[in-house]
PDB file of N, CA and C in Angstrom:
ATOM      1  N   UNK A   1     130.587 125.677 114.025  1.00  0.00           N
ATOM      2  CA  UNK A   1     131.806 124.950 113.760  1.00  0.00           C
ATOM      3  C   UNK A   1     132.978 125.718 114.378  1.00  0.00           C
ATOM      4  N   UNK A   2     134.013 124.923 115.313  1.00  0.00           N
ATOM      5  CA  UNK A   2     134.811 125.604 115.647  1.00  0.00           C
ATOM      6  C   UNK A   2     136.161 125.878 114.778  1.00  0.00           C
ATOM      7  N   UNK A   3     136.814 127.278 115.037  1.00  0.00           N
ATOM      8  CA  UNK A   3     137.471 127.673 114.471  1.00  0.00           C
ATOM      9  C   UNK A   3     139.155 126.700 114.808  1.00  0.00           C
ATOM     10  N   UNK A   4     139.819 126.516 113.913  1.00  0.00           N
ATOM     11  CA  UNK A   4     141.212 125.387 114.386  1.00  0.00           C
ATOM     12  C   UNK A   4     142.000 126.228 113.778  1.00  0.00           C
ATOM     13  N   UNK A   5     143.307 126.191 114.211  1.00  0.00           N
ATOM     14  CA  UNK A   5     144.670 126.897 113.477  1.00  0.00           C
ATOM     15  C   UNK A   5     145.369 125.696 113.760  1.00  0.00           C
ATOM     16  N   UNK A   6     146.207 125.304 112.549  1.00  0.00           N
ATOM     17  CA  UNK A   6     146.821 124.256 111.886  1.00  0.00           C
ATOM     18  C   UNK A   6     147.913 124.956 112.542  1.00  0.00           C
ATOM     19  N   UNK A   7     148.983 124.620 113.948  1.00  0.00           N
ATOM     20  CA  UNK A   7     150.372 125.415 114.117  1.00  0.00           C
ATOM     21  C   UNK A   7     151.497 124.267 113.966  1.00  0.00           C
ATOM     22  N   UNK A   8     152.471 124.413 113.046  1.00  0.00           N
ATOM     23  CA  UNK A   8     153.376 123.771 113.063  1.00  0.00           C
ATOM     24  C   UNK A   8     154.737 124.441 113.225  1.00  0.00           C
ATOM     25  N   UNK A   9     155.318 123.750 114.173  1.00  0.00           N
ATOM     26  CA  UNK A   9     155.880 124.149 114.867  1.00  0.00           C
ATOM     27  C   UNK A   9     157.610 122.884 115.282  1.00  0.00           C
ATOM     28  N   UNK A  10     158.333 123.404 115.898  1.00  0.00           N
ATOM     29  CA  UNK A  10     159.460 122.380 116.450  1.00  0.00           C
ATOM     30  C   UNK A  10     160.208 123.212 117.641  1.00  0.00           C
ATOM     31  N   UNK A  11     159.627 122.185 118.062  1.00  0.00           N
ATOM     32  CA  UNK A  11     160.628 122.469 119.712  1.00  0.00           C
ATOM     33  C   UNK A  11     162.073 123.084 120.233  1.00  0.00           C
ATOM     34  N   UNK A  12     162.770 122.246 119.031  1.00  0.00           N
ATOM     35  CA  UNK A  12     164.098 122.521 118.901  1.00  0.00           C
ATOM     36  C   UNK A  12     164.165 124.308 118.710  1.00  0.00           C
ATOM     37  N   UNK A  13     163.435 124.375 118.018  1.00  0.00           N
ATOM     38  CA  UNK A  13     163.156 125.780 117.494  1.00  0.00           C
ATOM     39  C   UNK A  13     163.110 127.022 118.788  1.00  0.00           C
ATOM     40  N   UNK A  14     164.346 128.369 118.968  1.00  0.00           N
ATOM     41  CA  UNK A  14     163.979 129.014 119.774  1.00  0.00           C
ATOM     42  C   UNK A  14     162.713 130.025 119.371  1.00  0.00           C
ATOM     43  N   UNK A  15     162.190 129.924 117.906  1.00  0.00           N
ATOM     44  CA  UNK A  15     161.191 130.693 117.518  1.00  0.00           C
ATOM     45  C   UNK A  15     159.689 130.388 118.073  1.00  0.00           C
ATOM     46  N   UNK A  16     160.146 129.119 118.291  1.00  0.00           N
ATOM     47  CA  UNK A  16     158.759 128.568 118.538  1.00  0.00           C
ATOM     48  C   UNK A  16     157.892 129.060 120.385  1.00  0.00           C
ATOM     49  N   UNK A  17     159.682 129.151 120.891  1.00  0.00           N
ATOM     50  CA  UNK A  17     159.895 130.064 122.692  1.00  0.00           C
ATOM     51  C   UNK A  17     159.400 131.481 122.354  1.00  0.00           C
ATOM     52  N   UNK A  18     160.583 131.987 121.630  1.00  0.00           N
ATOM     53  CA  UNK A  18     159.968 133.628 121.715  1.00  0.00           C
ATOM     54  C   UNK A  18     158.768 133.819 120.946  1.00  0.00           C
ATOM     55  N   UNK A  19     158.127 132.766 120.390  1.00  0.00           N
ATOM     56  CA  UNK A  19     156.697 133.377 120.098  1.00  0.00           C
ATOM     57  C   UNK A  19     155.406 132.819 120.608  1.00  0.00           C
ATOM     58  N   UNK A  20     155.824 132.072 121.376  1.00  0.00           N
ATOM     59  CA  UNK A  20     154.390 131.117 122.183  1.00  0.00           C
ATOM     60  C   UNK A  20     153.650 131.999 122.710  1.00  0.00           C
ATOM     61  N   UNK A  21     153.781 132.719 123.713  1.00  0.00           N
ATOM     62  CA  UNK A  21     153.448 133.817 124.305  1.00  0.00           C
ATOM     63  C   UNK A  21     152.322 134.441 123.458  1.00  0.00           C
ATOM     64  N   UNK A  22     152.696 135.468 122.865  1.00  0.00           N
ATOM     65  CA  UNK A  22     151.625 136.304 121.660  1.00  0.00           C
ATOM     66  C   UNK A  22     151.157 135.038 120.778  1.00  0.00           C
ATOM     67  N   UNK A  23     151.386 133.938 120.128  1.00  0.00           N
ATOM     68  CA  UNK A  23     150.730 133.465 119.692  1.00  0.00           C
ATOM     69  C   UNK A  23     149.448 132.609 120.833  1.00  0.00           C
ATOM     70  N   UNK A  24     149.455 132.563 121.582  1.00  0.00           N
ATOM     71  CA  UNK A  24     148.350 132.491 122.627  1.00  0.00           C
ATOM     72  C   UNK A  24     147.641 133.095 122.998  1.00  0.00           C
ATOM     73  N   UNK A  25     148.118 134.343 122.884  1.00  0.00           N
ATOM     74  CA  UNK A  25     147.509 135.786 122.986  1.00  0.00           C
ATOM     75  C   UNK A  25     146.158 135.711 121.830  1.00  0.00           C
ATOM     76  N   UNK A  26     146.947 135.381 120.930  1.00  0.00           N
ATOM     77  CA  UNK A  26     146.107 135.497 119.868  1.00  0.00           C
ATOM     78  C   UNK A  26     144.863 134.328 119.560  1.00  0.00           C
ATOM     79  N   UNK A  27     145.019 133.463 120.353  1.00  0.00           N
ATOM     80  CA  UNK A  27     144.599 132.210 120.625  1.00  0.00           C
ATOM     81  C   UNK A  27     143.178 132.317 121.294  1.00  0.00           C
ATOM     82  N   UNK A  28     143.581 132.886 122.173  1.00  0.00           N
ATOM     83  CA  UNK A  28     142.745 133.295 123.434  1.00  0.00           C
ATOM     84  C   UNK A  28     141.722 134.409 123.092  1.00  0.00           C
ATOM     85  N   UNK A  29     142.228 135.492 122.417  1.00  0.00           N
ATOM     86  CA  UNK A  29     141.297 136.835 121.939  1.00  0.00           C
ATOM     87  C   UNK A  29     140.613 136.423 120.505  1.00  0.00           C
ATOM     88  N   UNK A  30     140.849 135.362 120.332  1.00  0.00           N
ATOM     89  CA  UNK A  30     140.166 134.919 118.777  1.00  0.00           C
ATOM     90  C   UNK A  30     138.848 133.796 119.197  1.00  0.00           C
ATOM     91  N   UNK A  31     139.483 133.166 120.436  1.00  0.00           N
ATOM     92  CA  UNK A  31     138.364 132.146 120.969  1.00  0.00           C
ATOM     93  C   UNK A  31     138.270 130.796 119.924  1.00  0.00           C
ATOM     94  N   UNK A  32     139.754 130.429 119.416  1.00  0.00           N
ATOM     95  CA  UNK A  32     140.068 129.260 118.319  1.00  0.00           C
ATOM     96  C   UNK A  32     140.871 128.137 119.394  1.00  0.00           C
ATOM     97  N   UNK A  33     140.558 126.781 118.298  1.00  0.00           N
ATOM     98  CA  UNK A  33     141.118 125.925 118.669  1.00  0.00           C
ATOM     99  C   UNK A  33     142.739 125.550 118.056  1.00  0.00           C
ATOM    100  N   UNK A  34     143.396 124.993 118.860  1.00  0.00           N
ATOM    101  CA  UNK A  34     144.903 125.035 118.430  1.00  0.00           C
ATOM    102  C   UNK A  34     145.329 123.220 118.085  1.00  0.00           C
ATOM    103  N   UNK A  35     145.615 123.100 117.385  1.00  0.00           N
ATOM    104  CA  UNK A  35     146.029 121.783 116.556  1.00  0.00           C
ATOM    105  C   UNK A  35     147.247 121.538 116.077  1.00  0.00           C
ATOM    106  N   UNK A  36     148.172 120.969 117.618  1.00  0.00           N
ATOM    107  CA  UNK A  36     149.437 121.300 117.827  1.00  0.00           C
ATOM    108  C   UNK A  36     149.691 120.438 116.361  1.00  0.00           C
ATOM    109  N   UNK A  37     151.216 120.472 115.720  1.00  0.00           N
ATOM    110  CA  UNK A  37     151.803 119.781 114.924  1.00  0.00           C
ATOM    111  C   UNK A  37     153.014 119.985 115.042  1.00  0.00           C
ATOM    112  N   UNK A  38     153.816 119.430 115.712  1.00  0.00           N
ATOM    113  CA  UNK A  38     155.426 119.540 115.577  1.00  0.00           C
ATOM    114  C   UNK A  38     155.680 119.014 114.428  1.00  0.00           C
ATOM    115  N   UNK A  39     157.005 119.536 113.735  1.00  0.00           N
ATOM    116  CA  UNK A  39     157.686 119.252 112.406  1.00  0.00           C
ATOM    117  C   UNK A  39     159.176 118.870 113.292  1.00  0.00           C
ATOM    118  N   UNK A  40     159.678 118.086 112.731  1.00  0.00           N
ATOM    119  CA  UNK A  40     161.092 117.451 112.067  1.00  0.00           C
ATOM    120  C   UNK A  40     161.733 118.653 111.534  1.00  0.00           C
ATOM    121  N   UNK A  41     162.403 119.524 111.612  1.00  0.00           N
ATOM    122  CA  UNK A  41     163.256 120.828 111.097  1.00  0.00           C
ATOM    123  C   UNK A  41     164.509 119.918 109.778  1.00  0.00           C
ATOM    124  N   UNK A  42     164.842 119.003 109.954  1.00  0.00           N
ATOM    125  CA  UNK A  42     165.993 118.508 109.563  1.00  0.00           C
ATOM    126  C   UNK A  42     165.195 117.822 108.190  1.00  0.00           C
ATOM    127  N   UNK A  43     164.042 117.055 108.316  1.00  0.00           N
ATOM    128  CA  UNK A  43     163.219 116.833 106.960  1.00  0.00           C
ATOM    129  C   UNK A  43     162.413 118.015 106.463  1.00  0.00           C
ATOM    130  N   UNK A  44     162.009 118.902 107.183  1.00  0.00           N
ATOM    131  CA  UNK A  44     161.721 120.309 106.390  1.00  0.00           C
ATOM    132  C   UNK A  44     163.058 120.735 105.246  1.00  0.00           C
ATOM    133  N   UNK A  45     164.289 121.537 106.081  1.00  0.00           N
ATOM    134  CA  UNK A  45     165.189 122.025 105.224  1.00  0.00           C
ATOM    135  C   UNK A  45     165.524 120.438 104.513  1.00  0.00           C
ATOM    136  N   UNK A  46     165.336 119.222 104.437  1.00  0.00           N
ATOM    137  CA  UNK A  46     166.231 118.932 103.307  1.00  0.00           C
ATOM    138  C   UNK A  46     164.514 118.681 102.128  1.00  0.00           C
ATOM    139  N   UNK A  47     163.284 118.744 102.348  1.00  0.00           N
ATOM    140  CA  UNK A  47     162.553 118.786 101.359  1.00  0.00           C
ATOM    141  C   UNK A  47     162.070 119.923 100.488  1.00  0.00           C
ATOM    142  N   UNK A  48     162.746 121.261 101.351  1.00  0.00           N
ATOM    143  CA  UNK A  48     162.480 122.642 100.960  1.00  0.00           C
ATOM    144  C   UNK A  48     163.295 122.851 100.204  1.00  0.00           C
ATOM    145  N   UNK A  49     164.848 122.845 100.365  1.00  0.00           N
ATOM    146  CA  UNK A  49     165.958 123.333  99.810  1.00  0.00           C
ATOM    147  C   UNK A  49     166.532 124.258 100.847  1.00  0.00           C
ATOM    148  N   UNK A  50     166.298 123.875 102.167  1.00  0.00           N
ATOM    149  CA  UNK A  50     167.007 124.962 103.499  1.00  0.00           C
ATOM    150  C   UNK A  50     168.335 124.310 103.797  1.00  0.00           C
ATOM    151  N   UNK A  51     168.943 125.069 104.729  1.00  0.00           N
ATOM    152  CA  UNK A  51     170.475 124.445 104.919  1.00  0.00           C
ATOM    153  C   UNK A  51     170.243 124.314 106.750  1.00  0.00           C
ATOM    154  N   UNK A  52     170.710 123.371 107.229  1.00  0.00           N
ATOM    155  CA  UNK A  52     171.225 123.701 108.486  1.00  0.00           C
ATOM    156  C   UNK A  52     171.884 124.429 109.319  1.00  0.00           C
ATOM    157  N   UNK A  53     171.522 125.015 110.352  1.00  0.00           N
ATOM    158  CA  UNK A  53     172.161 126.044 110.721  1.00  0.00           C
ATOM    159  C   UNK A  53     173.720 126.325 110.976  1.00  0.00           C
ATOM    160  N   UNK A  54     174.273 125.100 110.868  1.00  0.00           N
ATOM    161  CA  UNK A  54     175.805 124.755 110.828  1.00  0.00           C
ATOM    162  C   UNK A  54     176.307 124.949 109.721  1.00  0.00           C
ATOM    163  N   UNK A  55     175.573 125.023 108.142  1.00  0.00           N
ATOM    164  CA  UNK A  55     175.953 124.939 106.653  1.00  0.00           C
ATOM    165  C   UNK A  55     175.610 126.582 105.976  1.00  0.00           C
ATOM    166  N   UNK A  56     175.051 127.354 107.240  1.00  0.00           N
ATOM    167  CA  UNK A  56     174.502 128.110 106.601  1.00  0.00           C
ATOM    168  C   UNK A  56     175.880 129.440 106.346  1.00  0.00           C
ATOM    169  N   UNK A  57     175.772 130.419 105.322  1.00  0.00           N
ATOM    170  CA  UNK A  57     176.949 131.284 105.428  1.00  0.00           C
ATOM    171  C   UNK A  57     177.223 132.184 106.800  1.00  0.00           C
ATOM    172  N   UNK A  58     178.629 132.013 106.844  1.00  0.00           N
ATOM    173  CA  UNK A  58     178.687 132.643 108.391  1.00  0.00           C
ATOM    174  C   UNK A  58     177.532 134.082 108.757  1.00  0.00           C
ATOM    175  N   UNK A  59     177.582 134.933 107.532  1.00  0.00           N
ATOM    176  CA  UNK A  59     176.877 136.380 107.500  1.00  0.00           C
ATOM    177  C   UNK A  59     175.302 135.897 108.120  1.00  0.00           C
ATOM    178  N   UNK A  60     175.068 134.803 107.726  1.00  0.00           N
ATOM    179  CA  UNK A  60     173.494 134.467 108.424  1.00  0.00           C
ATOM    180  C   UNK A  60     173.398 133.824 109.146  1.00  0.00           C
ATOM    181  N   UNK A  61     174.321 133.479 110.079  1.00  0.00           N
ATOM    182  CA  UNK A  61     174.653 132.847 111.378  1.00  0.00           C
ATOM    183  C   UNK A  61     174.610 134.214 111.855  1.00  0.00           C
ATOM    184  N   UNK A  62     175.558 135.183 112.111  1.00  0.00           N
ATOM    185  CA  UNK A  62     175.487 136.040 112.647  1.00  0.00           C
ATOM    186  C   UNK A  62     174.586 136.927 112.936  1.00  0.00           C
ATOM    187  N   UNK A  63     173.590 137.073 111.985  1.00  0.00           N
ATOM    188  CA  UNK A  63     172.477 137.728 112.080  1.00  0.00           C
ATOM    189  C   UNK A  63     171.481 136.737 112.915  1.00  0.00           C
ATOM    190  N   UNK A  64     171.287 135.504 112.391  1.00  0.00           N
ATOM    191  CA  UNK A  64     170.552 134.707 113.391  1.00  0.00           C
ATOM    192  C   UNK A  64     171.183 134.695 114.990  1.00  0.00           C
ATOM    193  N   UNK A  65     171.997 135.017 115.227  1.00  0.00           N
ATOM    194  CA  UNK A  65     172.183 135.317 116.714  1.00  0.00           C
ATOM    195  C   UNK A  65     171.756 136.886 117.087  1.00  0.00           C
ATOM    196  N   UNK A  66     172.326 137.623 116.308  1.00  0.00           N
ATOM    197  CA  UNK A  66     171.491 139.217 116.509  1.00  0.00           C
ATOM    198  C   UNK A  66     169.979 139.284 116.815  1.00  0.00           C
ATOM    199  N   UNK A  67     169.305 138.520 116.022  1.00  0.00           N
ATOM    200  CA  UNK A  67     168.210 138.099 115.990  1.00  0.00           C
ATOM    201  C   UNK A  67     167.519 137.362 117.143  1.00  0.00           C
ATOM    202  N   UNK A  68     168.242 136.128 117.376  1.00  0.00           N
ATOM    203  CA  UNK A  68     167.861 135.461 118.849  1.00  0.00           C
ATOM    204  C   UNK A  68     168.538 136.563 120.299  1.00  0.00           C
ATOM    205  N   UNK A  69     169.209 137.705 120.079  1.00  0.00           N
ATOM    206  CA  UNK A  69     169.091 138.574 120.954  1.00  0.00           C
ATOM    207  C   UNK A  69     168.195 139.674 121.457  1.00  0.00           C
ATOM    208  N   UNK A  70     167.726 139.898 120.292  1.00  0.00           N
ATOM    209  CA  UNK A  70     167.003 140.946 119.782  1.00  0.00           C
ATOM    210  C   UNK A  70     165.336 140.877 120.643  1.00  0.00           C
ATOM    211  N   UNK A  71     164.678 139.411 119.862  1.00  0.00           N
ATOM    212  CA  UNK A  71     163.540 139.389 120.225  1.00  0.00           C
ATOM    213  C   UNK A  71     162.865 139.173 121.895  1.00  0.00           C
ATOM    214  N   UNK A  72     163.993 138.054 122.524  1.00  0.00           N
ATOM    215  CA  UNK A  72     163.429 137.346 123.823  1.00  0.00           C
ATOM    216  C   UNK A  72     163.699 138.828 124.276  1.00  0.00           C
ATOM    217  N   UNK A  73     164.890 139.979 124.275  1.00  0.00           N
ATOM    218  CA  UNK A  73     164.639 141.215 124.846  1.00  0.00           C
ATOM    219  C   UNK A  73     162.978 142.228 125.329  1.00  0.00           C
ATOM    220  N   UNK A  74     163.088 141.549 123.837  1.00  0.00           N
ATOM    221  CA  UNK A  74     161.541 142.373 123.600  1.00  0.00           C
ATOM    222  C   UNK A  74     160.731 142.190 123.815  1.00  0.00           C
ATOM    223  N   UNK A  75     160.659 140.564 124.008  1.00  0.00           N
ATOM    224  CA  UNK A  75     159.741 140.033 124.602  1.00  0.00           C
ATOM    225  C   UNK A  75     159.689 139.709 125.970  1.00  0.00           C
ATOM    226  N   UNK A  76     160.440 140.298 126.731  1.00  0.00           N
ATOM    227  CA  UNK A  76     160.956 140.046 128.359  1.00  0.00           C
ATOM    228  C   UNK A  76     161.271 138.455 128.836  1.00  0.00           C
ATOM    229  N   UNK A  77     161.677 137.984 127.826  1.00  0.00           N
ATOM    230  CA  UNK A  77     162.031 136.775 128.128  1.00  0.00           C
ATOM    231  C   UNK A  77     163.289 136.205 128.678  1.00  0.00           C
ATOM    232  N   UNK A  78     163.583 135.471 129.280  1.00  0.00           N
ATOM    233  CA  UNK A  78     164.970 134.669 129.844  1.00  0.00           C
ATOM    234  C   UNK A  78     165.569 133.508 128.775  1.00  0.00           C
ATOM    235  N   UNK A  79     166.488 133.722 127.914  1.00  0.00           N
ATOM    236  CA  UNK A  79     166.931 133.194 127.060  1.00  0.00           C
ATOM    237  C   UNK A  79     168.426 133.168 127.118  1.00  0.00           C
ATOM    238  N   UNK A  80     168.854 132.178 127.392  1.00  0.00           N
ATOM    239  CA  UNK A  80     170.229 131.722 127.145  1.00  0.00           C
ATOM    240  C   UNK A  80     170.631 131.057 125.721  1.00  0.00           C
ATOM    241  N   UNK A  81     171.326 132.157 125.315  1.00  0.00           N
ATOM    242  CA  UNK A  81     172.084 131.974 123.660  1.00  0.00           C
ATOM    243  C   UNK A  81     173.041 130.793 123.292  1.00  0.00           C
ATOM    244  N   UNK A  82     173.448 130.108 123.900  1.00  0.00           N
ATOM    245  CA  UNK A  82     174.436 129.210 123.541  1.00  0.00           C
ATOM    246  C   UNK A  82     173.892 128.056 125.040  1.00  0.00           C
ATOM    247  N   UNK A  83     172.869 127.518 125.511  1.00  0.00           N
ATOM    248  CA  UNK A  83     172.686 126.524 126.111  1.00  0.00           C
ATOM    249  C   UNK A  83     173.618 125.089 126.022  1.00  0.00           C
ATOM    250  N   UNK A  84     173.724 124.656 127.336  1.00  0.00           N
ATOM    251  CA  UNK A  84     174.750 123.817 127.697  1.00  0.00           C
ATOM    252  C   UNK A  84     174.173 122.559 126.968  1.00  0.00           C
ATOM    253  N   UNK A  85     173.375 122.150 126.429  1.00  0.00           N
ATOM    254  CA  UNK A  85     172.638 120.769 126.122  1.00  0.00           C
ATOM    255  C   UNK A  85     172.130 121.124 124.564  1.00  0.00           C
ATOM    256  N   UNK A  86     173.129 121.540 123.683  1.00  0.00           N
ATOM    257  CA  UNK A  86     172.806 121.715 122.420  1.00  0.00           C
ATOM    258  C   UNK A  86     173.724 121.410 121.465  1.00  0.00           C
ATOM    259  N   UNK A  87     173.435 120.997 120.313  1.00  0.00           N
ATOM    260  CA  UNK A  87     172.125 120.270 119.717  1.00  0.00           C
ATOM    261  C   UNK A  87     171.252 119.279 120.670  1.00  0.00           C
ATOM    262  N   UNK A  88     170.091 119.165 120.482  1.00  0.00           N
ATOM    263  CA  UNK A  88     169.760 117.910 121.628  1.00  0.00           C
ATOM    264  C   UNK A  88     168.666 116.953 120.546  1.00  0.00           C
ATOM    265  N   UNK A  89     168.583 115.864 121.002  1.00  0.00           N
ATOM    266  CA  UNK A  89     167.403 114.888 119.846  1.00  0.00           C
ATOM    267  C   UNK A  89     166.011 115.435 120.651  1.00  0.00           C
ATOM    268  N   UNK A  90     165.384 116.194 119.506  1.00  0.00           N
ATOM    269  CA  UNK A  90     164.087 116.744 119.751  1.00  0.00           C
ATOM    270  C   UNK A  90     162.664 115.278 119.755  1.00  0.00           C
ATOM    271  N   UNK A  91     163.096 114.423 119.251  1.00  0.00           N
ATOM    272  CA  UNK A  91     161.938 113.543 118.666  1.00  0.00           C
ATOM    273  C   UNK A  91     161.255 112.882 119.724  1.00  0.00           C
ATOM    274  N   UNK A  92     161.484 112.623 121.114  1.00  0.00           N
ATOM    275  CA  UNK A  92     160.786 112.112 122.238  1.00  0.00           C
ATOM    276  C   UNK A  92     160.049 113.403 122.299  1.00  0.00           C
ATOM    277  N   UNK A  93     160.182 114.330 122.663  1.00  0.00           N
ATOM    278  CA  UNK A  93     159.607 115.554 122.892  1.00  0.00           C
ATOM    279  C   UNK A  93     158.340 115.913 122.123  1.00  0.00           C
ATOM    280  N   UNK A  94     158.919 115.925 120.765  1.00  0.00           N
ATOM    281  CA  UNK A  94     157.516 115.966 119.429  1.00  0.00           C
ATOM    282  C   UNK A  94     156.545 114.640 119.616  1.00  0.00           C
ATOM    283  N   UNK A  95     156.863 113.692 119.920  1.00  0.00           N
ATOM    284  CA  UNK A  95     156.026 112.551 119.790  1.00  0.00           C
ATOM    285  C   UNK A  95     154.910 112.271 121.133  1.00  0.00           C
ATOM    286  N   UNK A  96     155.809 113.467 122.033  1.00  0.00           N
ATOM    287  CA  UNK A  96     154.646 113.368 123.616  1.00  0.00           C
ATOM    288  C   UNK A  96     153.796 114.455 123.012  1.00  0.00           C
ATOM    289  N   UNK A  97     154.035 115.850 122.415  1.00  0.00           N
ATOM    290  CA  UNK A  97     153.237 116.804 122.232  1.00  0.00           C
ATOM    291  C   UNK A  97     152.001 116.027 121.070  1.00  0.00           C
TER     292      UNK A  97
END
């Protein structure tokens, strides 16, 4: 029986960029199957109790940009922090994946 990892995931999401990479890694050295699932971010935080990243307190805005600096570094990635086409409607995108 083959092995599946349930990944849910959203596009919109730069987490989902800086971690594709090693999570493939891991993909690949495990010899599993991957069972894409994009999520809706906007019906997550309002069924969780999350806030949008616009509602959230400035102190964790700020760190979430420290943060989106931090990793694509580390991960040798090319990441532009404030992209010209943002917010954008993710849902054509999720519905081709």
């Amino acid at each position: 029986m083959p092995r599946i990892i349930d990944y849910y995931f959203s596009l919109v999401s730069p987490w989902a960029y800086i971690g594709h990479v090693p999570f493939m890694d891991i993909v690949r050295k495990h010899g599993v199957e991957v069972n894409y699932k994009p999520v809706f971010l906007g019906r997550v935080f309002a069924e969780t109790g999350g806030l949008p990243l616009a509602q959230r307190h400035p102190a964790r805005q700020r760190y979430r940009i420290l943060e989106l600096q931090r990793w694509p570094e580390k991960r040798g990635l090319a990441f532009n922090i404030s992209p010209k086409h943002w917010p954008f409607d993710v849902n054509l995108a999720d519905r081709f994946v």
